[in-house]
PDB file of N, CA and C in Angstrom:
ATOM      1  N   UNK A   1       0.850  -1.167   0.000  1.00  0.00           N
ATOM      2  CA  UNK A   1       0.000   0.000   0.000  1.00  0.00           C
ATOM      3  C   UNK A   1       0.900   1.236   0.000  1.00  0.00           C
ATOM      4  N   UNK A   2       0.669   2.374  -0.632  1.00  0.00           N
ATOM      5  CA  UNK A   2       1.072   2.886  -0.822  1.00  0.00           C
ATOM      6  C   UNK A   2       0.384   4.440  -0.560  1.00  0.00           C
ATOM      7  N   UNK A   3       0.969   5.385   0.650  1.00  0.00           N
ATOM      8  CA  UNK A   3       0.422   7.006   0.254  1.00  0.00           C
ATOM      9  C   UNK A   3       0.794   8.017   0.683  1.00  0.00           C
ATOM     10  N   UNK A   4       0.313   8.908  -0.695  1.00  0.00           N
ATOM     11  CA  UNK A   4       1.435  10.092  -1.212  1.00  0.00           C
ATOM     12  C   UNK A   4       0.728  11.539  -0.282  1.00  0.00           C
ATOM     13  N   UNK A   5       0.100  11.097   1.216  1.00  0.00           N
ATOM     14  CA  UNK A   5      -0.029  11.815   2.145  1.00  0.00           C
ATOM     15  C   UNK A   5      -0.743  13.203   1.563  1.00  0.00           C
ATOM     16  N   UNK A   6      -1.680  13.146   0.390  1.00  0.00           N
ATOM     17  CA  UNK A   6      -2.363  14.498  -0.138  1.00  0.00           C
ATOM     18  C   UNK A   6      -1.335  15.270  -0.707  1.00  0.00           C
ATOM     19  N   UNK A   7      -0.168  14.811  -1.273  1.00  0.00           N
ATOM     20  CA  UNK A   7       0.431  15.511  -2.416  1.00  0.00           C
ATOM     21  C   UNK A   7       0.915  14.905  -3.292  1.00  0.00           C
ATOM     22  N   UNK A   8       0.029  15.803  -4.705  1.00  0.00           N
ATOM     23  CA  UNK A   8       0.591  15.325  -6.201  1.00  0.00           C
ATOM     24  C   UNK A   8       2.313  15.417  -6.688  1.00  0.00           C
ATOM     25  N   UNK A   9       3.026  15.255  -5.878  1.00  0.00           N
ATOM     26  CA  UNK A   9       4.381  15.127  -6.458  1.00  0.00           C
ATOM     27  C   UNK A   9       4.628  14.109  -5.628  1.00  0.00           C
ATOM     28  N   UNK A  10       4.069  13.940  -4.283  1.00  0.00           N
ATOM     29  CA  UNK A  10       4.284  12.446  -4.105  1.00  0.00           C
ATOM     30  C   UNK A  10       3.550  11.080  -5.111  1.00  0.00           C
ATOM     31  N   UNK A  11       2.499  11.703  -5.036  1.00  0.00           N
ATOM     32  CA  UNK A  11       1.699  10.885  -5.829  1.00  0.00           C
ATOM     33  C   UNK A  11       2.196  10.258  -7.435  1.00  0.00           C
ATOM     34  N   UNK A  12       2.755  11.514  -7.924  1.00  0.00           N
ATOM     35  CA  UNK A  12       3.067  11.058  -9.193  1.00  0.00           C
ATOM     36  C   UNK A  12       4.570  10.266  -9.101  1.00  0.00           C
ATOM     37  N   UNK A  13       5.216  10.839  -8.392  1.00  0.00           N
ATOM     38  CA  UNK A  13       6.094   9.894  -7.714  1.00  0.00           C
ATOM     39  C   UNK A  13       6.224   8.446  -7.558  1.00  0.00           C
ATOM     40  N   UNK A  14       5.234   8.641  -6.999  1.00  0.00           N
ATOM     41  CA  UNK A  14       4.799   6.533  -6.227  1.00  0.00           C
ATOM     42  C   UNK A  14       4.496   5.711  -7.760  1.00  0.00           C
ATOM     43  N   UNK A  15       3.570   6.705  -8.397  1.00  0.00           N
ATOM     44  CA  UNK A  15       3.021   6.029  -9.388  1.00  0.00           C
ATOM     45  C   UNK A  15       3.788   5.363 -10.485  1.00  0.00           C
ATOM     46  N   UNK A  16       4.787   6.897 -10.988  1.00  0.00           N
ATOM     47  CA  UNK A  16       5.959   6.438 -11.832  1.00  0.00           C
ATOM     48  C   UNK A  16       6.719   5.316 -11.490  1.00  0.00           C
ATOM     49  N   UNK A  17       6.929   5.302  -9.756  1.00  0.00           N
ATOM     50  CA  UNK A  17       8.217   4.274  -9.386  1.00  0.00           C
ATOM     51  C   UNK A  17       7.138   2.686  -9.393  1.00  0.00           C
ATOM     52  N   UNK A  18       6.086   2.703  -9.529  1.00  0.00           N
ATOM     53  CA  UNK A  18       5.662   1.000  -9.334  1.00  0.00           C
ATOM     54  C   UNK A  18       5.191   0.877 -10.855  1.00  0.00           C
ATOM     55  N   UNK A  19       5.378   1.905 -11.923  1.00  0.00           N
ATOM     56  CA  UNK A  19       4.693   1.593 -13.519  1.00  0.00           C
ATOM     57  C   UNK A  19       5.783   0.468 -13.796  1.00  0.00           C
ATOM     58  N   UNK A  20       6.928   1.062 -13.137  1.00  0.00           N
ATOM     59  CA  UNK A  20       8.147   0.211 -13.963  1.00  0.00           C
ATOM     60  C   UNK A  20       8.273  -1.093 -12.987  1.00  0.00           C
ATOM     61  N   UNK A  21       7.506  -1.689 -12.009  1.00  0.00           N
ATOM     62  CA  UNK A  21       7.858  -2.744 -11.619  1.00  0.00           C
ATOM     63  C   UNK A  21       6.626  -4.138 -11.948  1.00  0.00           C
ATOM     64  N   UNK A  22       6.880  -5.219 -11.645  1.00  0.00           N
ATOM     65  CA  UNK A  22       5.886  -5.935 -12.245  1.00  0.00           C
ATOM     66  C   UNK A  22       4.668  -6.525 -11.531  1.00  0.00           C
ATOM     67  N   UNK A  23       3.798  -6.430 -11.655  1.00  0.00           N
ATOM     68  CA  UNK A  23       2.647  -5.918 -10.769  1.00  0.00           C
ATOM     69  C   UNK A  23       1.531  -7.399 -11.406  1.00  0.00           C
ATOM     70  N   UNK A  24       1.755  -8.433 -10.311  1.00  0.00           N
ATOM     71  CA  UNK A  24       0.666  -9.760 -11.090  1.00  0.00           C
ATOM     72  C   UNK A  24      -0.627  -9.465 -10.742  1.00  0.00           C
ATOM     73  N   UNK A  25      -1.168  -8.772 -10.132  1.00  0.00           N
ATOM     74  CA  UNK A  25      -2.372  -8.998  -9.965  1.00  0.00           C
ATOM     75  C   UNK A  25      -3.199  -7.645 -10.664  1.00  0.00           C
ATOM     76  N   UNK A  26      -3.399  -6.423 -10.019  1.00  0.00           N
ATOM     77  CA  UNK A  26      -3.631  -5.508 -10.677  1.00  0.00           C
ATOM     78  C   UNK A  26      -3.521  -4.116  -9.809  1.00  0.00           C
ATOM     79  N   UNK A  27      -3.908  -3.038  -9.779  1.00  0.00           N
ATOM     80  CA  UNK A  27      -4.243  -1.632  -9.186  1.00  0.00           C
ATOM     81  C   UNK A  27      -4.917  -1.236  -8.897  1.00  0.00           C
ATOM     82  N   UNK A  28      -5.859  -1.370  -7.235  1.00  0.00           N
ATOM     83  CA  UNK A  28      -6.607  -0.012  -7.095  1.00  0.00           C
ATOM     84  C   UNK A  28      -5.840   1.230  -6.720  1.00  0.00           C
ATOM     85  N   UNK A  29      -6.685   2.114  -7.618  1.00  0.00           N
ATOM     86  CA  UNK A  29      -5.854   3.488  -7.439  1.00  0.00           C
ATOM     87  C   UNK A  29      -6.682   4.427  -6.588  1.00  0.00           C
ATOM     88  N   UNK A  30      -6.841   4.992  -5.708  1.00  0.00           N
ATOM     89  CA  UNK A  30      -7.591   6.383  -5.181  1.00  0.00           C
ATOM     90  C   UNK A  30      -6.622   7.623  -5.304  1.00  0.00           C
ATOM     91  N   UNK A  31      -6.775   8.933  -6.537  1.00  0.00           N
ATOM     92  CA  UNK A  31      -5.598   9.462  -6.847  1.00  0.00           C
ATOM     93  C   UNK A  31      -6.379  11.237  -6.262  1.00  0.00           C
ATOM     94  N   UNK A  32      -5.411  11.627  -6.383  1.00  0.00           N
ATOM     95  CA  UNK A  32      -5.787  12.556  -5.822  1.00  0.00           C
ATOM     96  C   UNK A  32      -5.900  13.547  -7.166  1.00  0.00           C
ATOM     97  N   UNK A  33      -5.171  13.131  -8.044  1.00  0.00           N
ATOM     98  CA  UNK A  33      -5.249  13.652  -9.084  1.00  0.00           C
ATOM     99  C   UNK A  33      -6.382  13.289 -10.075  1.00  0.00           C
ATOM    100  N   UNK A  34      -7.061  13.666 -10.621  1.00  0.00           N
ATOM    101  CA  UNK A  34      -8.164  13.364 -11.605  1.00  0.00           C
ATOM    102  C   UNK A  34      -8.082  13.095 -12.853  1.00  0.00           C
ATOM    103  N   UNK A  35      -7.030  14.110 -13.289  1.00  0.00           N
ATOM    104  CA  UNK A  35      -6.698  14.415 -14.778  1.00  0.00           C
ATOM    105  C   UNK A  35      -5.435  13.098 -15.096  1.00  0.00           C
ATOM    106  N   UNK A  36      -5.824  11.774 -15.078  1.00  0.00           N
ATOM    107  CA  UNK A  36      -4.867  10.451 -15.160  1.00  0.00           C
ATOM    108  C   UNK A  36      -4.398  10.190 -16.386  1.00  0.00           C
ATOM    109  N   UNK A  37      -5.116  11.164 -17.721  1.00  0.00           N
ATOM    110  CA  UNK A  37      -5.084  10.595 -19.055  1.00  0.00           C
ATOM    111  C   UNK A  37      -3.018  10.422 -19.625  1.00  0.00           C
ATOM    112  N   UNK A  38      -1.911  10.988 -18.762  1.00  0.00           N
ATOM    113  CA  UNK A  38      -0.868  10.693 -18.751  1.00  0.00           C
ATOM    114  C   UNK A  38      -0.411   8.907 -18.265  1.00  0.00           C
ATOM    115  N   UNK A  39      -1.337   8.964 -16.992  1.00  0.00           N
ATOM    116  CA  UNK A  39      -0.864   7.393 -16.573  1.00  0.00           C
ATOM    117  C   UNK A  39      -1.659   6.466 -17.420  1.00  0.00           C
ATOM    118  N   UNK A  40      -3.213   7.000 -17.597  1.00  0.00           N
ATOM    119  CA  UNK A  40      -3.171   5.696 -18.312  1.00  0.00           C
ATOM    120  C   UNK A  40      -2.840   5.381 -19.572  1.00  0.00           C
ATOM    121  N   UNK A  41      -2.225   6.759 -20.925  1.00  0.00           N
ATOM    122  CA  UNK A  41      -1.923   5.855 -21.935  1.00  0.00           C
ATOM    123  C   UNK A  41      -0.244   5.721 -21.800  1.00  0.00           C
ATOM    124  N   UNK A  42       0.202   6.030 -20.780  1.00  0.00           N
ATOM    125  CA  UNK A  42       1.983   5.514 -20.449  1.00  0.00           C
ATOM    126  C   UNK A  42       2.108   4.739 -19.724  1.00  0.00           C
ATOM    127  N   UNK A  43       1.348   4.775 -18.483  1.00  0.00           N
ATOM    128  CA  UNK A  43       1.920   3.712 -17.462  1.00  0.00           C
ATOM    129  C   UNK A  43       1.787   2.598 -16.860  1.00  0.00           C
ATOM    130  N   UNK A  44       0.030   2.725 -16.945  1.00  0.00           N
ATOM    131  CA  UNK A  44      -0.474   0.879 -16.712  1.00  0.00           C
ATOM    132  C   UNK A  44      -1.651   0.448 -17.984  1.00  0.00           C
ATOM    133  N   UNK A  45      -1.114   0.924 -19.106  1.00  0.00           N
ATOM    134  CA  UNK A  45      -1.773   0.492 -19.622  1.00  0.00           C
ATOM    135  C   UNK A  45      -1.762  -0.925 -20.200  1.00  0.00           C
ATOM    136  N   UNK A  46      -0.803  -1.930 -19.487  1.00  0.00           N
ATOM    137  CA  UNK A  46      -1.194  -3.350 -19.082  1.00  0.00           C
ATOM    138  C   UNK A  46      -1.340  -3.506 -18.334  1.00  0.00           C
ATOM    139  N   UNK A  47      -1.806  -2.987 -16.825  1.00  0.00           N
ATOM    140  CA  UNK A  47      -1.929  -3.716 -16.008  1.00  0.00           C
ATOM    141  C   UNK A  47      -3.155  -3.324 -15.635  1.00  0.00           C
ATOM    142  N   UNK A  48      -4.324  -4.528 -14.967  1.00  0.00           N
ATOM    143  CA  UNK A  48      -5.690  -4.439 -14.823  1.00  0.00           C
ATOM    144  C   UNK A  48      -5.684  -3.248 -13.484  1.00  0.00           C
ATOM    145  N   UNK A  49      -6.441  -2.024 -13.499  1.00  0.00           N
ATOM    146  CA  UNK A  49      -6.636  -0.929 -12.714  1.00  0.00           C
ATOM    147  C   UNK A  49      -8.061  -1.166 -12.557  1.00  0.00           C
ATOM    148  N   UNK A  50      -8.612  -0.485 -11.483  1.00  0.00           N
ATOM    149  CA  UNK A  50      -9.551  -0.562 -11.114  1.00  0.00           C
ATOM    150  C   UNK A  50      -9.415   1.349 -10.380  1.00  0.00           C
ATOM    151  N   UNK A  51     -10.374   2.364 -10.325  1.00  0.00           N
ATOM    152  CA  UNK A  51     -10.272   3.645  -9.489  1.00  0.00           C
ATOM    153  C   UNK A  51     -11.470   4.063  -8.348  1.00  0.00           C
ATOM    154  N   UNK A  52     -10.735   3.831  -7.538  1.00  0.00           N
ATOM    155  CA  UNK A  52     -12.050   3.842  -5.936  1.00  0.00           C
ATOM    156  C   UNK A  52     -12.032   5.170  -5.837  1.00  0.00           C
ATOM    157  N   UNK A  53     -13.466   5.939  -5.428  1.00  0.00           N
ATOM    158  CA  UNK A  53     -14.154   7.230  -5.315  1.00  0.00           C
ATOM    159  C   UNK A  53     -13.597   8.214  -6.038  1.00  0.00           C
ATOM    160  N   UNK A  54     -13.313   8.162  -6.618  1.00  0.00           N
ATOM    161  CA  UNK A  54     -13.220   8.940  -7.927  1.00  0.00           C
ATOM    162  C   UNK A  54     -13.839   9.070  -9.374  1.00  0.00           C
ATOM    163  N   UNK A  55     -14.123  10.221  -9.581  1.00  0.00           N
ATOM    164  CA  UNK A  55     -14.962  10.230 -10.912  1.00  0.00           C
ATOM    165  C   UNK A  55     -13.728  10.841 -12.095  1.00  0.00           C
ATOM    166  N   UNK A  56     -13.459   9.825 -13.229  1.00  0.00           N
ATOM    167  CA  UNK A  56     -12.410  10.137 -13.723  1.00  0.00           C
ATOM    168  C   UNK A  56     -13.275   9.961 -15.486  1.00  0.00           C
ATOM    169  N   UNK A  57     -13.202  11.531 -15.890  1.00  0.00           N
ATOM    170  CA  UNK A  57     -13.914  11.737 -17.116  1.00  0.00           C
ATOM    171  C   UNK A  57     -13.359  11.406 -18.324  1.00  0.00           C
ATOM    172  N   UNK A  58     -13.664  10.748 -19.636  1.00  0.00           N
ATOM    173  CA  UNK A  58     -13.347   9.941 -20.292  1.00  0.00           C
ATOM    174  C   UNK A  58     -12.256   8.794 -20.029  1.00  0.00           C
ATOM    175  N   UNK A  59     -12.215   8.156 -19.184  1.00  0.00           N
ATOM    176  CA  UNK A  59     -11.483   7.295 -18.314  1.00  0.00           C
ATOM    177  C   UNK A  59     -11.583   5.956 -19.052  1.00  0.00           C
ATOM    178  N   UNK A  60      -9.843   4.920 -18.967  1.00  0.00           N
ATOM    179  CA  UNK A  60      -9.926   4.163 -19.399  1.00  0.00           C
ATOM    180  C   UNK A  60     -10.421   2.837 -18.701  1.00  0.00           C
ATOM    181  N   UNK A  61     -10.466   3.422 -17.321  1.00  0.00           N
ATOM    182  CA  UNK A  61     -10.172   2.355 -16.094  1.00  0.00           C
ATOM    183  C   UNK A  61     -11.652   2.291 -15.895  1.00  0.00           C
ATOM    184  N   UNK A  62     -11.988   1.136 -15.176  1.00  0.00           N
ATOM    185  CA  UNK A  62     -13.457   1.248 -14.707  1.00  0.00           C
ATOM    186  C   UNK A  62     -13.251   1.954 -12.913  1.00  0.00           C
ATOM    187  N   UNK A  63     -14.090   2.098 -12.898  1.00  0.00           N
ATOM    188  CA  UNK A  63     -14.458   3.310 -11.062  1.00  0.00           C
ATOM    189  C   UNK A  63     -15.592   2.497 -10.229  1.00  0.00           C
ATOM    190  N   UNK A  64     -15.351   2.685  -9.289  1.00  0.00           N
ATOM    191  CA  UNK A  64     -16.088   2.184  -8.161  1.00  0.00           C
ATOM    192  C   UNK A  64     -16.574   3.559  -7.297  1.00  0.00           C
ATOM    193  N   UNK A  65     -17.388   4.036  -7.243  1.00  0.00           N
ATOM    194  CA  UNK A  65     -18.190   5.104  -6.416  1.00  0.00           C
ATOM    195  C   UNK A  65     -19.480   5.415  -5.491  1.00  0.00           C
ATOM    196  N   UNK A  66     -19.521   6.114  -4.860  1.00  0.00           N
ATOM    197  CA  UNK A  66     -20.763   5.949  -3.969  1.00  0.00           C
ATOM    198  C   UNK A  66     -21.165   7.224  -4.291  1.00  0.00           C
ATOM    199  N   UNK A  67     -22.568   7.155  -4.117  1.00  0.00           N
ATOM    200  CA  UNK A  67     -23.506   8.742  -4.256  1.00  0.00           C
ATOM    201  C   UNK A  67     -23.027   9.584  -3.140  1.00  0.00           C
ATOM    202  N   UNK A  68     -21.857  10.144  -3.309  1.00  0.00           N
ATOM    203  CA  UNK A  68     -21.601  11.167  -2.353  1.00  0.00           C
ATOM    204  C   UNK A  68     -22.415  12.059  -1.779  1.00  0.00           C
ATOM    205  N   UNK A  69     -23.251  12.415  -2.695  1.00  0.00           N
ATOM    206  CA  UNK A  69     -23.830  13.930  -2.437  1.00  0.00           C
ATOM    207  C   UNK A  69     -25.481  13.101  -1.757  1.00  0.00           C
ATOM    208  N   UNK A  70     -25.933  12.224  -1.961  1.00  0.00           N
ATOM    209  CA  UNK A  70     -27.435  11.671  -1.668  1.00  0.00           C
ATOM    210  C   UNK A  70     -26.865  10.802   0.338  1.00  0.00           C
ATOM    211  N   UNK A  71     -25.614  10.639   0.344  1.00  0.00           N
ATOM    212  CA  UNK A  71     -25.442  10.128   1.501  1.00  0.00           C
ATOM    213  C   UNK A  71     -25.355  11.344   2.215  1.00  0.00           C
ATOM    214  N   UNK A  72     -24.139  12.466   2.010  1.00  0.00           N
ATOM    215  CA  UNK A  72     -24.328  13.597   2.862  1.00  0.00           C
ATOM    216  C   UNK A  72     -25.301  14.279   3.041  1.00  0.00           C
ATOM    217  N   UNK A  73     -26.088  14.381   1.981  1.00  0.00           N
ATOM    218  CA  UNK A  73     -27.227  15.178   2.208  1.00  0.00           C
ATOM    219  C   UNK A  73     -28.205  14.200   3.367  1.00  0.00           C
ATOM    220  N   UNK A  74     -28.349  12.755   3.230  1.00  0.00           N
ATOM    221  CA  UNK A  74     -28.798  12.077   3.901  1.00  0.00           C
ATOM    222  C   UNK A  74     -28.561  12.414   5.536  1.00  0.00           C
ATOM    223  N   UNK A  75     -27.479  12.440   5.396  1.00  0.00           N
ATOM    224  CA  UNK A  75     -26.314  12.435   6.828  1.00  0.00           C
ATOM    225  C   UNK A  75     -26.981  13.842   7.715  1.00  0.00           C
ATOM    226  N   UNK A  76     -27.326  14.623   6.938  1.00  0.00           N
ATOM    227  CA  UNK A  76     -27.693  15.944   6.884  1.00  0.00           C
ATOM    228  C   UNK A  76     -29.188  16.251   7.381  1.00  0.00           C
ATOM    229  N   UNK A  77     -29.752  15.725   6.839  1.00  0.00           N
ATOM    230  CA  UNK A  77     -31.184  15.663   7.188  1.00  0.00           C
ATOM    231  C   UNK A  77     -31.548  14.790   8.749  1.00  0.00           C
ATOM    232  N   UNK A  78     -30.682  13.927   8.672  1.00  0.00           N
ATOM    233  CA  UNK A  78     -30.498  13.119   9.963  1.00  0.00           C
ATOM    234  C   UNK A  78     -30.483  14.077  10.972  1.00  0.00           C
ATOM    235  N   UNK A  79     -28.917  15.008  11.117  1.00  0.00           N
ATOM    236  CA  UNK A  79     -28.294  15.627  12.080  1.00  0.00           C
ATOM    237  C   UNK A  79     -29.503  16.868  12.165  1.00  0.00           C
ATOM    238  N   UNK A  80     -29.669  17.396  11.493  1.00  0.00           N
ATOM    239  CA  UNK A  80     -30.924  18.295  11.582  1.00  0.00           C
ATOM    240  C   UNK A  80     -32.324  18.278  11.719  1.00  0.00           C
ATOM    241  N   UNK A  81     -33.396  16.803  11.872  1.00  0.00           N
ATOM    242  CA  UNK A  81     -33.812  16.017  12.377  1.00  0.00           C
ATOM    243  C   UNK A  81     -33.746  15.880  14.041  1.00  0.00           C
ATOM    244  N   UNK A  82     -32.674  15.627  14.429  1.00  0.00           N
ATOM    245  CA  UNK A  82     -32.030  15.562  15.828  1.00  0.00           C
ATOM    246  C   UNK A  82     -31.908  17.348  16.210  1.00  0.00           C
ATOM    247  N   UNK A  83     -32.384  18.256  15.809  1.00  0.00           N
ATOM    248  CA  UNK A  83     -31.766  19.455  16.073  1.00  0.00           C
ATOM    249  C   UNK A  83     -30.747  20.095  16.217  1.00  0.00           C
ATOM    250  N   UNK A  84     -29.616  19.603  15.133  1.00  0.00           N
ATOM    251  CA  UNK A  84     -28.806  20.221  15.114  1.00  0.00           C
ATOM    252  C   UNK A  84     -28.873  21.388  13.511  1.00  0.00           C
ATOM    253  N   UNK A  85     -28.226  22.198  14.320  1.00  0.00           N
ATOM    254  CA  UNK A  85     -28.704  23.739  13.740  1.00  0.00           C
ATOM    255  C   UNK A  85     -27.635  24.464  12.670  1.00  0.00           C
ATOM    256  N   UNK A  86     -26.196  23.847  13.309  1.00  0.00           N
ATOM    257  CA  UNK A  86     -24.752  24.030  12.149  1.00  0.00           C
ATOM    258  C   UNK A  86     -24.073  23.001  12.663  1.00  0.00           C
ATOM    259  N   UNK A  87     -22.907  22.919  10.667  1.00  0.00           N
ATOM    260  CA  UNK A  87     -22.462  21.906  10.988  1.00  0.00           C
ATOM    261  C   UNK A  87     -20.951  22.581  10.468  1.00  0.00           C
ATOM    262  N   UNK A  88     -19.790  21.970  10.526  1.00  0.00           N
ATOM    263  CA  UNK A  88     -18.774  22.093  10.277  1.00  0.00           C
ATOM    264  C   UNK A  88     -17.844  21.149   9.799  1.00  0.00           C
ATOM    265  N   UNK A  89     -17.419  21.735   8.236  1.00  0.00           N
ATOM    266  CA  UNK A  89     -16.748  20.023   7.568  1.00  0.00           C
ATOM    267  C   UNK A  89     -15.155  20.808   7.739  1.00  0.00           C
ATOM    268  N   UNK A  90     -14.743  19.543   8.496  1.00  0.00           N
ATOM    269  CA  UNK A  90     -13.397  19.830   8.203  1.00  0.00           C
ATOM    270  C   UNK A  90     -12.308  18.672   7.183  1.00  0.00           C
ATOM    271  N   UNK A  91     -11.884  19.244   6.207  1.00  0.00           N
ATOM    272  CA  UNK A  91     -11.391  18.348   5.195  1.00  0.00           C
ATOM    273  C   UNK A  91     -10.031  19.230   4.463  1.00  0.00           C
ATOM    274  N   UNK A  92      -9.358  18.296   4.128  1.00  0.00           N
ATOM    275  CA  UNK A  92      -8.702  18.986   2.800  1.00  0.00           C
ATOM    276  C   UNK A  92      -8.870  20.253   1.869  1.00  0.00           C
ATOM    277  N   UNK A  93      -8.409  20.173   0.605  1.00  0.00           N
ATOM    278  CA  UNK A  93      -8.963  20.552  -0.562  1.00  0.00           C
ATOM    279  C   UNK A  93     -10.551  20.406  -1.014  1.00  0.00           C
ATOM    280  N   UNK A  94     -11.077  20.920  -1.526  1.00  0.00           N
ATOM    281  CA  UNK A  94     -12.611  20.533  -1.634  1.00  0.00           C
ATOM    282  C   UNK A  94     -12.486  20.203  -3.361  1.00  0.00           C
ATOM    283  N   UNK A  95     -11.823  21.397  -4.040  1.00  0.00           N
ATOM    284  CA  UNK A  95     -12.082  21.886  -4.868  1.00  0.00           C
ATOM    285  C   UNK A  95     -11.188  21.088  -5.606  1.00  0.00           C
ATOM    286  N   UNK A  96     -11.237  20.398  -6.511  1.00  0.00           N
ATOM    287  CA  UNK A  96     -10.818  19.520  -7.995  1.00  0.00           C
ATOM    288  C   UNK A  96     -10.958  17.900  -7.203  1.00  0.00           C
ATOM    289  N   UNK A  97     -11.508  17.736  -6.509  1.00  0.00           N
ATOM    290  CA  UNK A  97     -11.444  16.344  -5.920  1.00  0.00           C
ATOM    291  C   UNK A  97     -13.413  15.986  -5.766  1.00  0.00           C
ATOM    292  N   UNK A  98     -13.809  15.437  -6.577  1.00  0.00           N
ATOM    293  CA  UNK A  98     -14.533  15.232  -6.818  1.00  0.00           C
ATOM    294  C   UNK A  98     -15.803  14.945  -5.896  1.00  0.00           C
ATOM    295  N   UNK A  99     -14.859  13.829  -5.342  1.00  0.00           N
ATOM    296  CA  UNK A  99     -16.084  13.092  -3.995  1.00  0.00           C
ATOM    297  C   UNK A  99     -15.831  13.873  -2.906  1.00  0.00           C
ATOM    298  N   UNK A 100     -15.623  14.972  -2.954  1.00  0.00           N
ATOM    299  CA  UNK A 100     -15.510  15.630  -1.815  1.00  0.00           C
ATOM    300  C   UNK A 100     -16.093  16.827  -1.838  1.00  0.00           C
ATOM    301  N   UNK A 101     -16.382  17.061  -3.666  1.00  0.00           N
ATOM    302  CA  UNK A 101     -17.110  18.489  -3.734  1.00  0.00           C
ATOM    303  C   UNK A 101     -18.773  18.127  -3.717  1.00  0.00           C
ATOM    304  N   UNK A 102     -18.735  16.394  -3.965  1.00  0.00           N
ATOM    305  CA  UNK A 102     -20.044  16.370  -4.147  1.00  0.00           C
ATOM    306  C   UNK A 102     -20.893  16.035  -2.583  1.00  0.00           C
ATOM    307  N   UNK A 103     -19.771  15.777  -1.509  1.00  0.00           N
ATOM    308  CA  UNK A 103     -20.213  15.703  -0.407  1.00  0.00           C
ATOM    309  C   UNK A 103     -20.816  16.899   0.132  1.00  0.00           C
ATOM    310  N   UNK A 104     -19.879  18.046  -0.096  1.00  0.00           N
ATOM    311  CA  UNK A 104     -19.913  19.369   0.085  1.00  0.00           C
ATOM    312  C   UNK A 104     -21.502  19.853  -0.530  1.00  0.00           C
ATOM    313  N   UNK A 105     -21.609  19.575  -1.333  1.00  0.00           N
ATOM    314  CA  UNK A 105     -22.962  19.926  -2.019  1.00  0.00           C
ATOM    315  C   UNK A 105     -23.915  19.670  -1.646  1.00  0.00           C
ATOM    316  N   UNK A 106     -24.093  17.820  -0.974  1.00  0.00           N
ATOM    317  CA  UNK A 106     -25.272  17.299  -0.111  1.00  0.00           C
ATOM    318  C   UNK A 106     -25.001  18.497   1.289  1.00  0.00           C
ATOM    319  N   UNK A 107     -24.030  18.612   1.864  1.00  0.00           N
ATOM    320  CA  UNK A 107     -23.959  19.069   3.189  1.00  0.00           C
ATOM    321  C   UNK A 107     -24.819  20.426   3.110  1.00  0.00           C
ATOM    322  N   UNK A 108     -24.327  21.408   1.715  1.00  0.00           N
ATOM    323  CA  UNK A 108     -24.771  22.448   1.603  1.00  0.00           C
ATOM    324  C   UNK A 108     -26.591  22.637   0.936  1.00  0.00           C
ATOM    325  N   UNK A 109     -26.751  21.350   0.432  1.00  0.00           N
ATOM    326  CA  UNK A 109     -28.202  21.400   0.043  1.00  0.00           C
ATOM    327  C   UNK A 109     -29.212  21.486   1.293  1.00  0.00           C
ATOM    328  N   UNK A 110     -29.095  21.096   2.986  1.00  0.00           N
ATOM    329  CA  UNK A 110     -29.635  21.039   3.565  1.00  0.00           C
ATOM    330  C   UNK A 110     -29.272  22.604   4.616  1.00  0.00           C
ATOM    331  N   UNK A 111     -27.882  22.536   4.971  1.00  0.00           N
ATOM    332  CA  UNK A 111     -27.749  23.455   5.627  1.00  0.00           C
ATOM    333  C   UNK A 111     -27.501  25.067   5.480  1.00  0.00           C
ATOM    334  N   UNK A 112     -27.071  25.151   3.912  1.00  0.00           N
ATOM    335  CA  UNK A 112     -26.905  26.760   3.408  1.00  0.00           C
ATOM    336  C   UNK A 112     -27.848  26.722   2.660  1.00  0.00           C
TER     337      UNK A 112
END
């Protein structure tokens, strides 16, 4: 397992250093980066990938994802239900990371 601790120069890093090694089974990737169309027509494009919570647009890889935005908003209606009145997300980056903007969106459909 491998992680590049929320930075893309680690990330691209890790990635470059295991393209070149030989890999029998295959890749899940969770990247922080979105824009992959470099790795996948250079770097695994033999080896079977798979990309967890990420939405990766014209993508060669197949993705595994959850309705981000229908669970938070869910999550949301719950906590406010119970009377709670504000909430506070504390996270990363929001912004170019997909499942995180769409969480942001359920959170904000109920409470802003």
């Amino acid at each position: 397992m491998l992680d590049s601790n929320n930075d893309l120069k680690n990330e691209l890093e890790m990635l470059l250093s295991i393209s070149t090694q030989h890999i029998f089974g295959g890749i899940i990737l969770q990247p922080l980066n979105t824009n992959l169309n470099l790795l996948e027509e250079n770097l695994f494009n033999n080896i079977s990938t798979v990309v967890v919570d990420r939405e990766i647009e014209n993508g060669l890889w197949s993705s595994v994802v959850t309705d981000n935005f229908y669970v938070s908003q869910k999550a949301c209606k719950y906590f406010k239900n119970q009377g709670l009145k504000n909430v506070i997300v504390l996270t990363n980056q929001i912004k170019g990371i997909s499942t995180r903007e769409q969480r942001f969106s359920g959170i904000k459909s109920i409470y802003y």
